[in-house]
Protein backbone atom coordinates (compact mmCIF):
# COMPACT_ATOMS: atom_id res chain seq x y z
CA UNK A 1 33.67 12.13 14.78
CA UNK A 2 35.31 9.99 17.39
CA UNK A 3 37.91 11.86 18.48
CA UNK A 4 40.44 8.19 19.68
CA UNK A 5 39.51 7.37 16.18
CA UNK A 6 38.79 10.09 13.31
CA UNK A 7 37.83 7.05 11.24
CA UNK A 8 34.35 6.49 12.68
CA UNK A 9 31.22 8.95 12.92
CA UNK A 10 28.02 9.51 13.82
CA UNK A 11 25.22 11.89 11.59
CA UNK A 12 21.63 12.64 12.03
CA UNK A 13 18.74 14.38 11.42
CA UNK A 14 18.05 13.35 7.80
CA UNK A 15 14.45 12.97 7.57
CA UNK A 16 13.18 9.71 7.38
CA UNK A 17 8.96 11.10 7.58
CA UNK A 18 8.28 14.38 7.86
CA UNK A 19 5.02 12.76 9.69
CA UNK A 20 4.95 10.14 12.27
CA UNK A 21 2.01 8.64 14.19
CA UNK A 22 1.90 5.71 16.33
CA UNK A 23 -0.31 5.72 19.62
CA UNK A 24 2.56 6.06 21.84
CA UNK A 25 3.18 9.28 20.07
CA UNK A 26 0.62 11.09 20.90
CA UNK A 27 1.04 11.22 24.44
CA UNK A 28 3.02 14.00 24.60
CA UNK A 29 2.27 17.55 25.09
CA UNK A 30 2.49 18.03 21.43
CA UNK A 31 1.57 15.18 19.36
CA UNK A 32 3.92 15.84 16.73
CA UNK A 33 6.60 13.92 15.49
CA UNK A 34 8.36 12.82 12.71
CA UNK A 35 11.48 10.47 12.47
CA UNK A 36 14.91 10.57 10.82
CA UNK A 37 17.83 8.64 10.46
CA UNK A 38 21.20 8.12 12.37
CA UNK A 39 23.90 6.85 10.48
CA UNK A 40 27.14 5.20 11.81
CA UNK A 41 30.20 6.04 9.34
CA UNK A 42 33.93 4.65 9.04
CA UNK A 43 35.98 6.75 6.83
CA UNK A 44 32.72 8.56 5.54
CA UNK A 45 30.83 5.61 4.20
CA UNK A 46 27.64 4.30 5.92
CA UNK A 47 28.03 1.15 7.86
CA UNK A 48 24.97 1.37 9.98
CA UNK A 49 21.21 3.15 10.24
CA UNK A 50 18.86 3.18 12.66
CA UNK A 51 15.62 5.28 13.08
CA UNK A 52 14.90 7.52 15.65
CA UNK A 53 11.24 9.26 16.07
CA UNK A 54 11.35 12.83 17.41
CA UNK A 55 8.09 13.51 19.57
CA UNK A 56 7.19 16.41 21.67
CA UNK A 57 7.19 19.00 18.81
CA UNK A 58 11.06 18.32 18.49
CA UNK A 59 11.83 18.74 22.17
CA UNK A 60 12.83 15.13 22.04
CA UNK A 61 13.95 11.76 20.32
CA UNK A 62 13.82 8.40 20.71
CA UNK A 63 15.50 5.15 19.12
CA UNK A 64 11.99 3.41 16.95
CA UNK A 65 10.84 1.03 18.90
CA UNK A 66 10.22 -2.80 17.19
CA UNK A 67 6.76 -3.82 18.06
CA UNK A 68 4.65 -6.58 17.65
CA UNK A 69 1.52 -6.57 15.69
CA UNK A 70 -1.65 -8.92 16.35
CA UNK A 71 -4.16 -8.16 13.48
CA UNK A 72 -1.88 -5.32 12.15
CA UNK A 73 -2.14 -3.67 15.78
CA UNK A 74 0.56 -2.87 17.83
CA UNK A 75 0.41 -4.57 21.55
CA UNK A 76 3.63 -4.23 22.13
CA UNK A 77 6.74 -2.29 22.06
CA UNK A 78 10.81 -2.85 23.23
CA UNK A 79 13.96 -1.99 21.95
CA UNK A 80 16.71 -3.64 20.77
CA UNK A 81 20.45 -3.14 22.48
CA UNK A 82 21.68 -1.40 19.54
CA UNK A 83 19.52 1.04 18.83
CA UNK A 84 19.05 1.61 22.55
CA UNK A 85 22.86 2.09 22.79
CA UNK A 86 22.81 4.77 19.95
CA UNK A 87 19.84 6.37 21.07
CA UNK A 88 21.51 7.08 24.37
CA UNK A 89 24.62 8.15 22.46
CA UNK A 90 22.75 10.66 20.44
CA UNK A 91 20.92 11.85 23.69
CA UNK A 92 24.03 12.56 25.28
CA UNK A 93 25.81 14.25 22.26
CA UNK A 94 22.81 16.71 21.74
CA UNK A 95 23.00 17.48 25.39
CA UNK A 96 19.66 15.85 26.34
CA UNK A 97 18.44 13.87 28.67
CA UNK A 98 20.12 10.04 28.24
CA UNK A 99 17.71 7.36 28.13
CA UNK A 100 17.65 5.51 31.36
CA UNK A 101 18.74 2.12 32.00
């Protein structure tokens, strides 16, 4: 809940895949993830989702990352504005490290 505005919310954690694997996933300590979804609310109805993967054995999460595929192989990754800005949100919320600008 924002607190200016009771209206609007924020939830996560509802699993999206219990397993994810991409290559950029596994170069973390521990190579599992899995990814769930944060919704956006407004008087308790969904408005907006976005995915975010959770690497590291949960120690972390990150916004899902659009990527381009050449022969149905990823060579290359970025994020969009939105889903950076929630991710950050999210980051900050749980305590976490924010993603950098």
């Amino acid at each position: 809940m924002y607190r200016p505005d009771v209206s609007l919310g924020l939830a996560w954690g509802l699993t999206s895949q219990d397993e994810f694997s991409e290559p950029w996933t596994e170069v973390f300590a521990d190579a599992k993830a899995s990814s769930q979804f944060v919704d956006v609310l407004w008087s308790g109805m969904l408005i907006d989702r976005f995915v975010q993967v959770v690497v590291d054995g949960g120690r972390s999460s990150l916004p899902l990352p659009d990527r381009e595929l050449v022969d149905g192989t990823a060579v290359g990754y970025w994020l969009k504005k939105r889903p950076y800005r929630v991710g950050r949100l999210v980051a900050g919320i749980k305590g976490g490290t924010a993603l950098k600008t």
